[in-house]
PDB file of N, CA and C in Angstrom:
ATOM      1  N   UNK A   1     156.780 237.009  22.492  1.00  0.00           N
ATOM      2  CA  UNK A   1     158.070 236.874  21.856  1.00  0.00           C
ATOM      3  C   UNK A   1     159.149 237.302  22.846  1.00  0.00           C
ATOM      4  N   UNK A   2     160.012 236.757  22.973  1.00  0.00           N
ATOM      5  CA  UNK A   2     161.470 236.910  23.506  1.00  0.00           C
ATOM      6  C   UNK A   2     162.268 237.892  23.074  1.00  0.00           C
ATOM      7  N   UNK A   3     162.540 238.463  24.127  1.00  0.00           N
ATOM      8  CA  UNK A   3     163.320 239.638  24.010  1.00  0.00           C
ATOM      9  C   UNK A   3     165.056 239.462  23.001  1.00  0.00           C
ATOM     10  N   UNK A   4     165.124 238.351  23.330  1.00  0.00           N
ATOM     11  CA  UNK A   4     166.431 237.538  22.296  1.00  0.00           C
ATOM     12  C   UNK A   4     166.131 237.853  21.142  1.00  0.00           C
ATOM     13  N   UNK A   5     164.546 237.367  20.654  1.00  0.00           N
ATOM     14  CA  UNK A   5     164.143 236.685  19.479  1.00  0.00           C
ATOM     15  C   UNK A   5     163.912 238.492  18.778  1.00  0.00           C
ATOM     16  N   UNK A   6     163.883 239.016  19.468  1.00  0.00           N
ATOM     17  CA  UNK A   6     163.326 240.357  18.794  1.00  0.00           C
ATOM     18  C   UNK A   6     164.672 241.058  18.289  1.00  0.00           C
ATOM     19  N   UNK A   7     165.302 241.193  19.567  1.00  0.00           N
ATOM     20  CA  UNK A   7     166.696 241.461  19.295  1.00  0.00           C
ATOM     21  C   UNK A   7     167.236 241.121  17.742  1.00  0.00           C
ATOM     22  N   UNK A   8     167.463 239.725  17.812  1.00  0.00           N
ATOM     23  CA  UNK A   8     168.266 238.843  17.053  1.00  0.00           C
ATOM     24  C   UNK A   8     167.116 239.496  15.295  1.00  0.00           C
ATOM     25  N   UNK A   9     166.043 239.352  15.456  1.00  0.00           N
ATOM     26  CA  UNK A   9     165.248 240.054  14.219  1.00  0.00           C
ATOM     27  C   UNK A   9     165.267 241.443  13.904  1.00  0.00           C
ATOM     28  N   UNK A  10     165.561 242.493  14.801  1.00  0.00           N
ATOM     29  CA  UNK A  10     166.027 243.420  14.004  1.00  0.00           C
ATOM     30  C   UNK A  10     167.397 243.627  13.718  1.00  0.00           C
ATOM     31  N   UNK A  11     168.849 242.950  14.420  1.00  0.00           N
ATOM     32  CA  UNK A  11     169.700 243.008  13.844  1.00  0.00           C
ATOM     33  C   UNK A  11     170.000 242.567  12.286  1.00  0.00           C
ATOM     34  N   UNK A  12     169.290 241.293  11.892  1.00  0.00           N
ATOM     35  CA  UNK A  12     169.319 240.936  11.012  1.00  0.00           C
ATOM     36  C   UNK A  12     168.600 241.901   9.985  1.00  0.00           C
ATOM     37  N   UNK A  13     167.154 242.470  10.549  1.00  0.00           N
ATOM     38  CA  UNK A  13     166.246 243.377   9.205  1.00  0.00           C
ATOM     39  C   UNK A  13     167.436 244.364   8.919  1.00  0.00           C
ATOM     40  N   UNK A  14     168.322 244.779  10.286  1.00  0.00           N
ATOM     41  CA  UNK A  14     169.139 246.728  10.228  1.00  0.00           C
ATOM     42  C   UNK A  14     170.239 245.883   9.161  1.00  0.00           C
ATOM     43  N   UNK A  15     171.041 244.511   9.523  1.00  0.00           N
ATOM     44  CA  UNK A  15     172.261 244.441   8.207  1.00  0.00           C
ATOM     45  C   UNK A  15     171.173 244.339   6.710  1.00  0.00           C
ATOM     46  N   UNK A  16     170.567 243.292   6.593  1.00  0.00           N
ATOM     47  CA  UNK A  16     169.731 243.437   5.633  1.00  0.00           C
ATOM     48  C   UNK A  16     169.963 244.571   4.737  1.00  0.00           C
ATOM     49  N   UNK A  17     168.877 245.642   5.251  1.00  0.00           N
ATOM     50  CA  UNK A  17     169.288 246.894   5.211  1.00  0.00           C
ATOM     51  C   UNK A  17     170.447 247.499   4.628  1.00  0.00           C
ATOM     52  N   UNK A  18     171.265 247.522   5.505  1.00  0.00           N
ATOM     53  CA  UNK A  18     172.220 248.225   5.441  1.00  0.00           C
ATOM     54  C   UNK A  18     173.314 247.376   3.916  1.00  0.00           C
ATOM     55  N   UNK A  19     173.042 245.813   3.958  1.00  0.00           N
ATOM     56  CA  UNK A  19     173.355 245.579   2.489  1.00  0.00           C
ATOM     57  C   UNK A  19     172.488 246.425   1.477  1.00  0.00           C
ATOM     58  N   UNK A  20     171.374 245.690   1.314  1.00  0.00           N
ATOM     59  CA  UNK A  20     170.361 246.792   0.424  1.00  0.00           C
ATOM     60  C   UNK A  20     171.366 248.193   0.257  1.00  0.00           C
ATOM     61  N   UNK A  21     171.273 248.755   0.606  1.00  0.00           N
ATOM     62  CA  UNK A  21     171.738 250.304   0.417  1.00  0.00           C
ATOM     63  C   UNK A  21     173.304 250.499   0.550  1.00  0.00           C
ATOM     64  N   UNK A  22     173.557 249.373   0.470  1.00  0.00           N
ATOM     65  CA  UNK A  22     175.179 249.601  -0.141  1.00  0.00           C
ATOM     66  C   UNK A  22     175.085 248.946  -1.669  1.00  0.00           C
ATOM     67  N   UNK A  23     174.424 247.748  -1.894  1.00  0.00           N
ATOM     68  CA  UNK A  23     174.114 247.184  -3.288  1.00  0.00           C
ATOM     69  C   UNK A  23     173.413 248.658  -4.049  1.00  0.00           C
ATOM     70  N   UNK A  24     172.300 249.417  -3.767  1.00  0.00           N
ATOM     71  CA  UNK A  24     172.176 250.153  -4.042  1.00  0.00           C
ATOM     72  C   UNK A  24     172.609 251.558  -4.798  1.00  0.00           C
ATOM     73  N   UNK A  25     173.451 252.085  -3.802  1.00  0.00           N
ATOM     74  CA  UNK A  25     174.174 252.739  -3.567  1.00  0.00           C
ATOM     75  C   UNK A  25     175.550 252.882  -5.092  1.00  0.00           C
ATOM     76  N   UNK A  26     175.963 251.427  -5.315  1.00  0.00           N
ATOM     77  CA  UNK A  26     177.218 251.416  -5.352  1.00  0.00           C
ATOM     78  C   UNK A  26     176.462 251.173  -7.609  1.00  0.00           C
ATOM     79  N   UNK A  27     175.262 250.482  -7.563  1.00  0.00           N
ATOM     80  CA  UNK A  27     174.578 250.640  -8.338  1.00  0.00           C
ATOM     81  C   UNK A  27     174.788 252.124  -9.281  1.00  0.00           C
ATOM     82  N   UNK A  28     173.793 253.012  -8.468  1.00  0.00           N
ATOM     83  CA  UNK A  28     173.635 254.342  -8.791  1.00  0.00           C
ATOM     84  C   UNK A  28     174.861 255.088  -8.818  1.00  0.00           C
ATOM     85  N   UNK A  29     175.360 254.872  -8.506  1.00  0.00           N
ATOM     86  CA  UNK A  29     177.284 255.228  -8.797  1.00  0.00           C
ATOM     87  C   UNK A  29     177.739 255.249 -10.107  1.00  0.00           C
ATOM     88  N   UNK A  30     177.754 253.800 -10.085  1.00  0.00           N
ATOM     89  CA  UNK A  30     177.863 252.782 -11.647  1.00  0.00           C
ATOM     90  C   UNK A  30     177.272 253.556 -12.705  1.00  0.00           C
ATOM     91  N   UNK A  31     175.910 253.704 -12.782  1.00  0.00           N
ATOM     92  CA  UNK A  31     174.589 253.910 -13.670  1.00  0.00           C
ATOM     93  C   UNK A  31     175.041 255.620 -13.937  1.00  0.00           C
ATOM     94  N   UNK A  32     175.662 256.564 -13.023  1.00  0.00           N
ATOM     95  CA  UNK A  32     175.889 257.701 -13.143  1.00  0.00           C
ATOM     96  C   UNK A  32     177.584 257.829 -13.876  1.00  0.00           C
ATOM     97  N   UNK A  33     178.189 256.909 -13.181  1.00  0.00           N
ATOM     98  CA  UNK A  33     179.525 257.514 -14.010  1.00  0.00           C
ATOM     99  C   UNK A  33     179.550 256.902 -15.596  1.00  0.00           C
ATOM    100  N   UNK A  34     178.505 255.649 -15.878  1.00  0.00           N
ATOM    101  CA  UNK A  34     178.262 255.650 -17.253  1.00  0.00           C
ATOM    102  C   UNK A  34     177.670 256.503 -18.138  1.00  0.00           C
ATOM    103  N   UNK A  35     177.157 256.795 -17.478  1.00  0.00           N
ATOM    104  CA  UNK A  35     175.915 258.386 -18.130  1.00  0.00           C
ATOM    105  C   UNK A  35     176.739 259.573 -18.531  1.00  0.00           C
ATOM    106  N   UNK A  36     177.593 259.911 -17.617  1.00  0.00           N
ATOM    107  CA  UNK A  36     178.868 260.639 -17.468  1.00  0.00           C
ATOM    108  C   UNK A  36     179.556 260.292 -18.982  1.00  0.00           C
ATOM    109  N   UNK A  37     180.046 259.105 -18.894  1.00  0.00           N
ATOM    110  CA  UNK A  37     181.303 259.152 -19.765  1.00  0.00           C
ATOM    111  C   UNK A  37     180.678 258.896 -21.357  1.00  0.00           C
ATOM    112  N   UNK A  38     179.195 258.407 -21.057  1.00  0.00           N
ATOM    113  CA  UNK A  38     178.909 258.460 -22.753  1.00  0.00           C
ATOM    114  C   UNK A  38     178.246 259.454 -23.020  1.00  0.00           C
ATOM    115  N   UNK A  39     177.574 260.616 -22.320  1.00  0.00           N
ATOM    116  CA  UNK A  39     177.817 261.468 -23.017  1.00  0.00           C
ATOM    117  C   UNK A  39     179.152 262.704 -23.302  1.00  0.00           C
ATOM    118  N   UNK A  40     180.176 262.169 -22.279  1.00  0.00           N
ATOM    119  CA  UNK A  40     181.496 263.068 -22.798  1.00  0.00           C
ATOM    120  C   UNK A  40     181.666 262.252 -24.334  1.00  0.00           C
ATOM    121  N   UNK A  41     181.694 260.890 -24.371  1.00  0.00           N
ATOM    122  CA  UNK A  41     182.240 260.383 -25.668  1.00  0.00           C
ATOM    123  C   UNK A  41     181.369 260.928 -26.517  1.00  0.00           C
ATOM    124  N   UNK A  42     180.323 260.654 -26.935  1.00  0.00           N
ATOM    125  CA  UNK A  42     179.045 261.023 -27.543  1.00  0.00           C
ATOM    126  C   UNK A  42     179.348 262.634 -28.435  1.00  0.00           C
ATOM    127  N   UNK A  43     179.735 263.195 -27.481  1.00  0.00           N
ATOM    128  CA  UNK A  43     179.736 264.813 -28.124  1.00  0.00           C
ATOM    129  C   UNK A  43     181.150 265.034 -27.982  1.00  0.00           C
ATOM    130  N   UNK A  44     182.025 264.600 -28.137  1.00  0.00           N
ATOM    131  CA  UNK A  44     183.504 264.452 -28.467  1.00  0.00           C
ATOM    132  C   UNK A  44     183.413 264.047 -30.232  1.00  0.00           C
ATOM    133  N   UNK A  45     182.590 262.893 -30.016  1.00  0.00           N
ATOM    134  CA  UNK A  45     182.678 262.594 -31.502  1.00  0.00           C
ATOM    135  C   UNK A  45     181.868 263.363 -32.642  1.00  0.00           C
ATOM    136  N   UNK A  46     181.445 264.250 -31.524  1.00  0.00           N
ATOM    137  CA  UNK A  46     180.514 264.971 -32.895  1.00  0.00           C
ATOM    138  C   UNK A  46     181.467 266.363 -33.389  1.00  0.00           C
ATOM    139  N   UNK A  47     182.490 266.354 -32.181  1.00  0.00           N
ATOM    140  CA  UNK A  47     183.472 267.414 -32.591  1.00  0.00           C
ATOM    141  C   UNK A  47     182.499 268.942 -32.544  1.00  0.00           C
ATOM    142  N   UNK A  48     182.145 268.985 -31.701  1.00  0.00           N
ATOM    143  CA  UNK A  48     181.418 270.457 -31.303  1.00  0.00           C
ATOM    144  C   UNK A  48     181.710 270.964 -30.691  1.00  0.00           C
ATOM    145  N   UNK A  49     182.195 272.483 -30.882  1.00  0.00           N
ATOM    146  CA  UNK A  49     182.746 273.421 -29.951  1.00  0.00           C
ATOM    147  C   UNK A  49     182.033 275.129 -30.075  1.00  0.00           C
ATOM    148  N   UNK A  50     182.519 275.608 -29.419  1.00  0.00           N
ATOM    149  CA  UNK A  50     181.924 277.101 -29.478  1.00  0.00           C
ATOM    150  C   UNK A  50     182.266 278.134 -30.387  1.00  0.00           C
ATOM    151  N   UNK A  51     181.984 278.964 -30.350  1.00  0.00           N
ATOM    152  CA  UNK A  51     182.341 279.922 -31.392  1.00  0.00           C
ATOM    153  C   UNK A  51     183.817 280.464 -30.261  1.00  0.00           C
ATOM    154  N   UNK A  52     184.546 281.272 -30.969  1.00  0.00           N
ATOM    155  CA  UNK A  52     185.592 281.706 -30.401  1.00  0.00           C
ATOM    156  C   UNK A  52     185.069 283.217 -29.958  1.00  0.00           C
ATOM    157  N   UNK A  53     186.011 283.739 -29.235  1.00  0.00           N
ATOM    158  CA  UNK A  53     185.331 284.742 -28.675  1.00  0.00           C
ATOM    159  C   UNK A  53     185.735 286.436 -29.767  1.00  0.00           C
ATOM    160  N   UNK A  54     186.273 285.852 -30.691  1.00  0.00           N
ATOM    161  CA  UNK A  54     186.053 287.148 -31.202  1.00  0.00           C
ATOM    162  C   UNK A  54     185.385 287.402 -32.307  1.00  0.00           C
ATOM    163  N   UNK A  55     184.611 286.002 -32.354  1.00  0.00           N
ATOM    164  CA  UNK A  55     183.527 285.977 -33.185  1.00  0.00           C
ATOM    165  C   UNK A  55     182.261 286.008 -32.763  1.00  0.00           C
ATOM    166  N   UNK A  56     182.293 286.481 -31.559  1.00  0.00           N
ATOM    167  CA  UNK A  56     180.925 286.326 -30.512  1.00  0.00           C
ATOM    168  C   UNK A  56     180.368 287.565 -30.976  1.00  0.00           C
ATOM    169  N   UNK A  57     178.200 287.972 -31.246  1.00  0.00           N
ATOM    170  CA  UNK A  57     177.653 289.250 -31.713  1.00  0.00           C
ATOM    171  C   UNK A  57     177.856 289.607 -30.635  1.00  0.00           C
ATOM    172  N   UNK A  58     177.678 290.860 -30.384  1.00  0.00           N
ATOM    173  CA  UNK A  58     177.619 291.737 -29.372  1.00  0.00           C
ATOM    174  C   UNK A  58     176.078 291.356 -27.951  1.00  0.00           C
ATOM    175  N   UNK A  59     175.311 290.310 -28.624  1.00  0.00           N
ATOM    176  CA  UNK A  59     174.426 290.066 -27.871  1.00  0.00           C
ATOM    177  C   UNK A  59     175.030 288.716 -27.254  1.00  0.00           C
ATOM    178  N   UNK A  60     175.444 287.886 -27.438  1.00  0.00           N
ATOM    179  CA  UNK A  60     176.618 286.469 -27.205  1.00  0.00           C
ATOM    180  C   UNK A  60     177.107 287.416 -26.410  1.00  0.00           C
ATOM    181  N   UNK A  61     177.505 288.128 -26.562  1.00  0.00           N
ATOM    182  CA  UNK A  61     178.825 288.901 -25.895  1.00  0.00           C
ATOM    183  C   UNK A  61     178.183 288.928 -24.141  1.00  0.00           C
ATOM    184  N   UNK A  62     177.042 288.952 -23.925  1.00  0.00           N
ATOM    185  CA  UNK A  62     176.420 289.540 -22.864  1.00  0.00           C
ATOM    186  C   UNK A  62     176.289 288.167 -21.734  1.00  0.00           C
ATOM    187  N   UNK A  63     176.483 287.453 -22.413  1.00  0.00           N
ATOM    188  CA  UNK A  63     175.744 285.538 -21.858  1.00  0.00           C
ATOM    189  C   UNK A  63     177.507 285.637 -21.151  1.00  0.00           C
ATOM    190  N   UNK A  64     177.403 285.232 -20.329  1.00  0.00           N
ATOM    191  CA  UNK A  64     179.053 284.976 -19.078  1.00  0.00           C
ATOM    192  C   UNK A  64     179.429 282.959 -19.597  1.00  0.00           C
ATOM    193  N   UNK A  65     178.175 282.447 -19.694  1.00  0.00           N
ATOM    194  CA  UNK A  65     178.941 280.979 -20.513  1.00  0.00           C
ATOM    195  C   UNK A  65     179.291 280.746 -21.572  1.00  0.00           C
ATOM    196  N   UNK A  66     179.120 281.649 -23.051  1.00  0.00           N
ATOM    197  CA  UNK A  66     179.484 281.958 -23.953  1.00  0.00           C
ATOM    198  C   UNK A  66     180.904 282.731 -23.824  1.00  0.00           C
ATOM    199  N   UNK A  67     181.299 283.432 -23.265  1.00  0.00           N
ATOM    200  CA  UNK A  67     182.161 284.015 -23.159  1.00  0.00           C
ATOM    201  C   UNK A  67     183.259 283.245 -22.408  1.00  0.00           C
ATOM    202  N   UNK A  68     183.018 282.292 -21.304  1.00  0.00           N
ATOM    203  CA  UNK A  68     183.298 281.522 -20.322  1.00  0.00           C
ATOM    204  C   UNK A  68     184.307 280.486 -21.324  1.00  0.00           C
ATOM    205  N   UNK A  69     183.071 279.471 -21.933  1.00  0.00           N
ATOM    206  CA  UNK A  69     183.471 279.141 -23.159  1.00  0.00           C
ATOM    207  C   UNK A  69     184.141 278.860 -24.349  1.00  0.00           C
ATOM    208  N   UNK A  70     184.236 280.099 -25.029  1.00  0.00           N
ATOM    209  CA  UNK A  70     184.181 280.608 -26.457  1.00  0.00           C
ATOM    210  C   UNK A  70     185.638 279.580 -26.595  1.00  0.00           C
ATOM    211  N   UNK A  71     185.348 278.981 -27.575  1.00  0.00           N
ATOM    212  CA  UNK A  71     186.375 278.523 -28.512  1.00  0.00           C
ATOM    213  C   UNK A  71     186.658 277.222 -28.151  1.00  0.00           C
ATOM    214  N   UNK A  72     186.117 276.220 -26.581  1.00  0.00           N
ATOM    215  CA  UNK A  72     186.502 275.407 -26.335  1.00  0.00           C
ATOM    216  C   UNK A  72     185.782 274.409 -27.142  1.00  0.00           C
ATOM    217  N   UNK A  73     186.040 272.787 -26.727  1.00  0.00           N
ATOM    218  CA  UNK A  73     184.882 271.787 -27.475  1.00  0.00           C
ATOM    219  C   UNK A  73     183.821 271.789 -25.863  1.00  0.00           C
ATOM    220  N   UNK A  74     182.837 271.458 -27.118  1.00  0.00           N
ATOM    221  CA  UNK A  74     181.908 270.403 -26.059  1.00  0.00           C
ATOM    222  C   UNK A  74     181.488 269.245 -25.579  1.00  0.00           C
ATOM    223  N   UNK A  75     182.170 269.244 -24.370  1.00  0.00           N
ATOM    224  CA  UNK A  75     182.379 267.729 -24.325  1.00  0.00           C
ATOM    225  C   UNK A  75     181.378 267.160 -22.718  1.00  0.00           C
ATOM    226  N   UNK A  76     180.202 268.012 -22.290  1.00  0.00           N
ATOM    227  CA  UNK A  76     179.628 267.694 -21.047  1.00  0.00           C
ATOM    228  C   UNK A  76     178.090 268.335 -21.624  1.00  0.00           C
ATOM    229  N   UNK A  77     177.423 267.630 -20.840  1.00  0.00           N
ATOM    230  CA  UNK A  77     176.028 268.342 -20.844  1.00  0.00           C
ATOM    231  C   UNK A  77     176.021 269.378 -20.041  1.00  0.00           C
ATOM    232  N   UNK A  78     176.835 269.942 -18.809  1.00  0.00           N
ATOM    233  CA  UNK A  78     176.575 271.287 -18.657  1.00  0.00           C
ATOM    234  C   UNK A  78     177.096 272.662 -19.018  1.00  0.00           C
TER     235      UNK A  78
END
């Protein structure tokens, strides 16, 4: 094989490539900021929030994301 011919075949496999993993890429983006926004909607509509903080037991009291928290909605899975 020709040193051309080799050439000319991996430029083409590396763009290849390098499409692949931008199609990819731009995919898993997509697939994540949907995931994202339905579960913000999702638990928006369920209207769930925390206890407020001066209703927290004294054992609540001890947790730093409860306290962090207290009183807001929940609107993320973390």
């Amino acid at each position: 094989m020709k040193r051309r011919t080799l050439d000319l075949l991996f430029s083409i496999g590396g763009l290849g490539l390098a499409v692949l993993l931008l199609v990819v890429g731009i995919v898993l983006t997509t697939k994540a900021n949907f995931a994202n926004t339905y579960v913000h909607d999702q638990l928006g509509a369920q209207h769930i929030s925390f206890k407020p903080a001066d209703t927290l037991t004294d054992e609540e009291k001890k947790s730093d994301c409860l306290r962090e928290y207290a009183g807001q909605a929940l609107t993320t899975g973390k």
